[in-house]
Protein backbone atom coordinates (compact mmCIF):
# COMPACT_ATOMS: atom_id res chain seq x y z
CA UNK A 1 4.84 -27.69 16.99
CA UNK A 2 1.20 -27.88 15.88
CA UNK A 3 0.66 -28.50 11.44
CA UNK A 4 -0.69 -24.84 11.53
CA UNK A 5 1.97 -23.39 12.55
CA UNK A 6 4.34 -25.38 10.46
CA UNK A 7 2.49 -24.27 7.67
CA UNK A 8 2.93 -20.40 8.50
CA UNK A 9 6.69 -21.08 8.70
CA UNK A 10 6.38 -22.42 5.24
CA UNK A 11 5.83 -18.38 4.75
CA UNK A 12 8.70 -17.06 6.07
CA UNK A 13 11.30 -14.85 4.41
CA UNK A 14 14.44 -17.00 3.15
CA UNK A 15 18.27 -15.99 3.38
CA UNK A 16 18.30 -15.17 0.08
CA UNK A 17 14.86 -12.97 0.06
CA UNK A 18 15.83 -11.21 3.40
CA UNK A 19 19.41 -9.93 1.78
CA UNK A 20 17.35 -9.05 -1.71
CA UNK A 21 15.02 -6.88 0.91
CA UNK A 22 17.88 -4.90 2.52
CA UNK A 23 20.01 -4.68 -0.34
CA UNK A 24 17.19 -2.90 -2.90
CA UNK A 25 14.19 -2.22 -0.31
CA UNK A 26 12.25 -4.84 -2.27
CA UNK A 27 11.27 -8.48 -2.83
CA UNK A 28 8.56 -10.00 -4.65
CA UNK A 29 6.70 -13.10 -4.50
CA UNK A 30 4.91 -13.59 -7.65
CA UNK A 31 1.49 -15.47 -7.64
CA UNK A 32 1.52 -16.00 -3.87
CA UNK A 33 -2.40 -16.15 -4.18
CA UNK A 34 -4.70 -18.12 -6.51
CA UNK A 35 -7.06 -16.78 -8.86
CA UNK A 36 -10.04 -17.96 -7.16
CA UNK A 37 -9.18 -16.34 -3.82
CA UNK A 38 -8.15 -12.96 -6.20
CA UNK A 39 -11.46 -13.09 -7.97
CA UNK A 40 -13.20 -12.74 -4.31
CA UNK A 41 -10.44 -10.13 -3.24
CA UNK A 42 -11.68 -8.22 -6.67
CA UNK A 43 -15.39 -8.60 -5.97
CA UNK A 44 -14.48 -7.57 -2.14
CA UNK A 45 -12.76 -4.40 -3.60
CA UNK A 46 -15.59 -3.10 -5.34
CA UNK A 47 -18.29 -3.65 -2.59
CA UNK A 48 -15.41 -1.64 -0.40
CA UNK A 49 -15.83 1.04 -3.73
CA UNK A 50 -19.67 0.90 -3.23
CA UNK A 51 -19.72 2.19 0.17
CA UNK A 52 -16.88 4.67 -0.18
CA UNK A 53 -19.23 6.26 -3.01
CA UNK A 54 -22.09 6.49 -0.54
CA UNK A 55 -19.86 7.71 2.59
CA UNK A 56 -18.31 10.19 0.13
CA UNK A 57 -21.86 11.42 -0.40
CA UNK A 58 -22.13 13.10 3.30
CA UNK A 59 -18.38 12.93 3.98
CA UNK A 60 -16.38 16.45 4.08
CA UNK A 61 -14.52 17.56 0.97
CA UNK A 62 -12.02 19.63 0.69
CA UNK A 63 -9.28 20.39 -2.43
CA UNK A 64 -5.56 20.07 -2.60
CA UNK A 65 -4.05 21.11 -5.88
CA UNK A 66 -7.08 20.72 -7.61
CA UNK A 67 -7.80 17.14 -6.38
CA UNK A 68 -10.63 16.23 -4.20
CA UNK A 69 -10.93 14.61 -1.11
CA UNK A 70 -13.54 13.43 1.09
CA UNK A 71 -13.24 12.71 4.62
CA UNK A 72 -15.77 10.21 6.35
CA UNK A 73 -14.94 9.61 10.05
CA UNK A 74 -11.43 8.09 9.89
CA UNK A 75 -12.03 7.35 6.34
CA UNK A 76 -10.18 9.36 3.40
CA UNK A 77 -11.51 8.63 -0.05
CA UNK A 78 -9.34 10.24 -3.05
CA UNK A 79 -10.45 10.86 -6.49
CA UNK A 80 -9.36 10.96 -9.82
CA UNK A 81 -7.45 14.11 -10.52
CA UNK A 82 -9.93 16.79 -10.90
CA UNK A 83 -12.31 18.69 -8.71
CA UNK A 84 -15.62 16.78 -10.21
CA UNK A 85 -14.45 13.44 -10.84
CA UNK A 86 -16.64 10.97 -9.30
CA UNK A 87 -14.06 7.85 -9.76
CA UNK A 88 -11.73 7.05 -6.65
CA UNK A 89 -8.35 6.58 -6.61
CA UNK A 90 -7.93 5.36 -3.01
CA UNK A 91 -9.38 4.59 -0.14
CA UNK A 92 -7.78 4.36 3.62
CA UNK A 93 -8.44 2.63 5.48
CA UNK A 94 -10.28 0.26 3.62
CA UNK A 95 -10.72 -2.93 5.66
CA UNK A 96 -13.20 -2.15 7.60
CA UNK A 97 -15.63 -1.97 4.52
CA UNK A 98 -15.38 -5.46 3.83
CA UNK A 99 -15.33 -8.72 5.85
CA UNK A 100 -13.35 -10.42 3.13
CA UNK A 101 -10.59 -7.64 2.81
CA UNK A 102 -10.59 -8.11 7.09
CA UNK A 103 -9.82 -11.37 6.95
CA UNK A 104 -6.47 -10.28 4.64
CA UNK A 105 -4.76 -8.34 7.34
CA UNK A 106 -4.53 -11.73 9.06
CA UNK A 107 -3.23 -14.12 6.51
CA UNK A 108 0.22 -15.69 7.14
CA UNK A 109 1.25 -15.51 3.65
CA UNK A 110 1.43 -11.65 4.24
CA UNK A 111 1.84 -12.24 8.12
CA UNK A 112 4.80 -14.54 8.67
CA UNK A 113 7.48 -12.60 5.98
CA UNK A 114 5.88 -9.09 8.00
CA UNK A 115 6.95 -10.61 11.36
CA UNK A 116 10.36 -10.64 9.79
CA UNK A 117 10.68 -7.31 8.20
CA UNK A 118 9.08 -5.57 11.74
CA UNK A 119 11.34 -7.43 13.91
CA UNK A 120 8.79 -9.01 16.14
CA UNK A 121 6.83 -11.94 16.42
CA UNK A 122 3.82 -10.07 17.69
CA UNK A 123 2.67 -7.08 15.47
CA UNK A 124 -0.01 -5.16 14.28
CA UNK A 125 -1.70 -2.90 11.52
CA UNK A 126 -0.61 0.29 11.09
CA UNK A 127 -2.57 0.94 7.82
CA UNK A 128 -3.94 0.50 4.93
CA UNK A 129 -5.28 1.26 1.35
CA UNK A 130 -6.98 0.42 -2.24
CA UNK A 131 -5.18 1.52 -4.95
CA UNK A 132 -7.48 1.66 -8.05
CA UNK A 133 -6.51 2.75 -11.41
CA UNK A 134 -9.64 2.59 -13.70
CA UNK A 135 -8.66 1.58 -17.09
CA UNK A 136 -7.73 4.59 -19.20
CA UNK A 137 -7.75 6.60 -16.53
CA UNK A 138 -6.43 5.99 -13.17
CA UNK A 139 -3.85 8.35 -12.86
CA UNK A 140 0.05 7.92 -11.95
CA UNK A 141 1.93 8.53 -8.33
CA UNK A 142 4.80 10.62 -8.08
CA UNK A 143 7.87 9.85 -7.35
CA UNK A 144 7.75 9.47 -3.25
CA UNK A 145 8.46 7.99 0.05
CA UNK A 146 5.89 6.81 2.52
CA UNK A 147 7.75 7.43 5.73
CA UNK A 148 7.74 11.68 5.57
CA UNK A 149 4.22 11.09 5.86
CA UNK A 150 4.31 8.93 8.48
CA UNK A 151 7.24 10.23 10.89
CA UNK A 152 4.38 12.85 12.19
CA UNK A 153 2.21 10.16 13.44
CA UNK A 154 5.02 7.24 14.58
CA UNK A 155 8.01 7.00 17.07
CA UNK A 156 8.79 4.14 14.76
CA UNK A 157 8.66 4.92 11.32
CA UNK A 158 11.68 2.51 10.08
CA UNK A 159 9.68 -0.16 11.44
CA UNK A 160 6.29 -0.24 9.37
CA UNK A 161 7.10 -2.29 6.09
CA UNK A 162 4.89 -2.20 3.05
CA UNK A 163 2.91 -5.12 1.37
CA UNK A 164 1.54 -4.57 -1.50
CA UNK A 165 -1.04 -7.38 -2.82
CA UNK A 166 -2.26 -7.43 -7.01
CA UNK A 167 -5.90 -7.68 -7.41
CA UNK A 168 -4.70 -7.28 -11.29
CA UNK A 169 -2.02 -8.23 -13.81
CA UNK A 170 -0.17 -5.36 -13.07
CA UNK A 171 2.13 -4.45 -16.69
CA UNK A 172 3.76 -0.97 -17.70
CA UNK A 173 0.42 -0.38 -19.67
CA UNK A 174 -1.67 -0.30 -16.69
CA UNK A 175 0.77 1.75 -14.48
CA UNK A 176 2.15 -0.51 -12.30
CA UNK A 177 4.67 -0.26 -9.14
CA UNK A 178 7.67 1.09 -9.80
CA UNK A 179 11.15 1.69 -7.32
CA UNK A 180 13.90 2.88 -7.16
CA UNK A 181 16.32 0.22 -6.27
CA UNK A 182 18.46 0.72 -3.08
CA UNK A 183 16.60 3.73 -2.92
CA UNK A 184 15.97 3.29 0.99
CA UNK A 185 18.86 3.29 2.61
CA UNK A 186 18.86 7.16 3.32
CA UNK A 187 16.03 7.00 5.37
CA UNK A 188 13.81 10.00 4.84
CA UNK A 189 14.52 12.42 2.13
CA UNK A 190 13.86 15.73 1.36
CA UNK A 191 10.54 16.55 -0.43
CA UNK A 192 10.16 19.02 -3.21
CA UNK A 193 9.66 22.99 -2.79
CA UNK A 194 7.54 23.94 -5.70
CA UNK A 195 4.88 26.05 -3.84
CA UNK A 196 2.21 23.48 -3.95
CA UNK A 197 -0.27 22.05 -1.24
CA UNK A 198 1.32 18.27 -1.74
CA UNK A 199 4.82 19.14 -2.99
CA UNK A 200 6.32 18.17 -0.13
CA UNK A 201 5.20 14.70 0.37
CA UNK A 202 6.75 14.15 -3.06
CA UNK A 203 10.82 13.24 -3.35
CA UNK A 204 12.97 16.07 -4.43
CA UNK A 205 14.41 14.59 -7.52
CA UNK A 206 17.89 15.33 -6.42
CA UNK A 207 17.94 12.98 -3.50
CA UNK A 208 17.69 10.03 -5.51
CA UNK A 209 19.13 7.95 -8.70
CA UNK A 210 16.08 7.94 -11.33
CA UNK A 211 17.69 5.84 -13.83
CA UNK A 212 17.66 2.90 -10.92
CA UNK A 213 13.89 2.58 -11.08
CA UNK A 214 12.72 -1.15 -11.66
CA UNK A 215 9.11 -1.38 -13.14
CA UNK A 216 7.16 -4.24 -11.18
CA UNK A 217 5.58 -6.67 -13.49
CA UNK A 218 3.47 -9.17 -11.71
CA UNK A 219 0.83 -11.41 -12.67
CA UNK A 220 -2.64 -10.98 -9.47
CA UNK A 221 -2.28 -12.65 -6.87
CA UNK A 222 1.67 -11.43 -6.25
CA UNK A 223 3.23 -9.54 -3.10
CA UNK A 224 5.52 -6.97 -3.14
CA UNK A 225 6.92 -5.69 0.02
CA UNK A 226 8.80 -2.63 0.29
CA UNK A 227 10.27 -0.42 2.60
CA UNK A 228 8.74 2.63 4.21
CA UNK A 229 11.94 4.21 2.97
CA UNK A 230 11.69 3.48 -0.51
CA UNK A 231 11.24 6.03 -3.11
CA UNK A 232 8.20 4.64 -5.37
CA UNK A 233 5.84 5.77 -7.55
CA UNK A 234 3.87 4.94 -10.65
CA UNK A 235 2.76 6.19 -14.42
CA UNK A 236 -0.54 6.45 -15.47
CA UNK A 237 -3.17 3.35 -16.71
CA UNK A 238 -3.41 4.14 -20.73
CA UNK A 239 -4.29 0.39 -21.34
CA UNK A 240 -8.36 -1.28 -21.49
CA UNK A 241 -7.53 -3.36 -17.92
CA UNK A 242 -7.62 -1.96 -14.43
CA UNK A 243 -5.09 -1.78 -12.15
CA UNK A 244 -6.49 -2.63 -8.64
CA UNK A 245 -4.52 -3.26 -5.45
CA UNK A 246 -4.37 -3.21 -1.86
CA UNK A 247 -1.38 -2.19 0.28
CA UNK A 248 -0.63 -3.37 4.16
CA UNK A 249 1.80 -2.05 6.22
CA UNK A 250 2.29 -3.37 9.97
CA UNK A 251 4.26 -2.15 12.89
CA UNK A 252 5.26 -3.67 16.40
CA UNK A 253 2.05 -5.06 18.13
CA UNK A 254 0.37 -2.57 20.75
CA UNK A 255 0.28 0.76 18.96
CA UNK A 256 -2.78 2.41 16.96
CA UNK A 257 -3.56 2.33 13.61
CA UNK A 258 -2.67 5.75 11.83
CA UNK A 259 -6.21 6.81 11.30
CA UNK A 260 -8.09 5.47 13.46
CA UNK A 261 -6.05 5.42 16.63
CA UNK A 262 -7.47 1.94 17.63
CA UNK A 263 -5.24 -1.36 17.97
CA UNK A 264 -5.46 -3.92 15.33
CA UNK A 265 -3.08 -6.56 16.95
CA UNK A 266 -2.48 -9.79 14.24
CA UNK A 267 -4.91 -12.52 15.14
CA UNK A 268 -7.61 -10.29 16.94
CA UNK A 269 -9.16 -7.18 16.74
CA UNK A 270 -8.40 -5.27 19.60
């Protein structure tokens, strides 16, 4: 076996982690990056932010409960929560507006645990996103699962596993990640029914155990994964420090990319 691939193993999910995943739809690795490879992710980000702003300028907008969207291609660009806010919230895809932010989806600290949680030694992207909470006023996530959204668009929604990757120290002052432990094991839940555009993407609050929510404080440079199932969310950024991140999520090799509908199988483009 080559020293390259002996090296990826290095990245693979132990006993221990793999049982921690199943049991509460979580595991972290904390500081799986260093800073000098998160201080180019951060730079990467905001040249990704530069051209959303411009492809927001002749992109289509359009409102949903008084939030605005913009639409560029295959592009969706959110904003901050009010009809004229000019600061994004998130952007997917995003990787396709940066070569450095590319060359993530690739890496086999992210890769090798993913071929683990998919089930396959050959996968590929299903999508992804920036995250970006503005200091003192990125706004918080509901309460939600990922895979209601999804189940419209994928045959194989129990197999498309989250990473989520800290540009930032990410603290309860900035609005970090939280779970709800365990939370997954239902599979898809029930969304709310209050009569608004977006309620039902959100988890009805009956379906799940709120005071099992674990806060995830990492230092940049840590991965989360998580599991489509998994009822997450997060509060608001009242602190002086952003709160930037970028979440993965693959899916057995062959099939399109959410948005796009093209193939991006690990190792090539495609």
């Amino acid at each position: 076996m080559s020293g390259d691939r002996e090296a990826q193993k290095s990245f693979e999910l132990t006993s221990v982690e793999t049982q921690c995943y199943e049991r509460d739809g979580f595991l972290v690795r904390r500081a799986a990056f260093e800073t000098r490879e998160i201080a180019e992710l951060r730079q990467a980000a905001e040249r990704a932010v530069d051209l959303a702003q411009a492809l927001s300028e002749e992109g289509r907008t359009y409102i949903l409960d008084g939030k605005r969207f913009v639409d560029s291609s295959y592009v969706t660009i959110q904003f901050e929560q009010s009809p004229w806010s000019e600061t994004i919230r998130v952007i997917e895809p995003v990787h396709q507006l940066d070569a450095r932010l590319e060359a993530l989806i690739d890496d086999p600290r992210i890769v090798e645990p993913m071929r683990h949680l998919v089930g396959s030694e050959n996968i590929a992207l299903w999508t992804d996103k920036l995250n970006l909470k503005r200091p003192g006023k990125g706004s918080g996530f509901g309460w939600h699962q990922d895979s209601p959204y999804w189940r419209h668009d994928s045959a194989h929604v129990d197999l498309l596993p989250n990473v989520l990757l800290a540009f930032d120290d990410a603290t309860e002052a900035n609005g970090c990640l939280r779970v709800i432990r365990a939370s997954h094991t239902r599979g898809c839940l029930p969304g709310t029914s209050d009569g608004t555009q977006l309620g039902g993407f959100y988890t009805d609050p009956e379906q799940f155990d709120e005071s099992q929510q674990v806060s995830i404080e990492v230092p940049a440079g840590s991965l989360v994964f998580f599991s489509p199932h998994l009822v997450h969310g997060s509060r608001p950024n009242n602190s002086d420090q952003p709160r930037r991140a970028i979440i993965l999520t693959y899916q057995p090799s062959g099939f399109p990319m959410l948005k796009s509908g093209e193939t991006r199988n690990i190792g090539h483009a495609g």
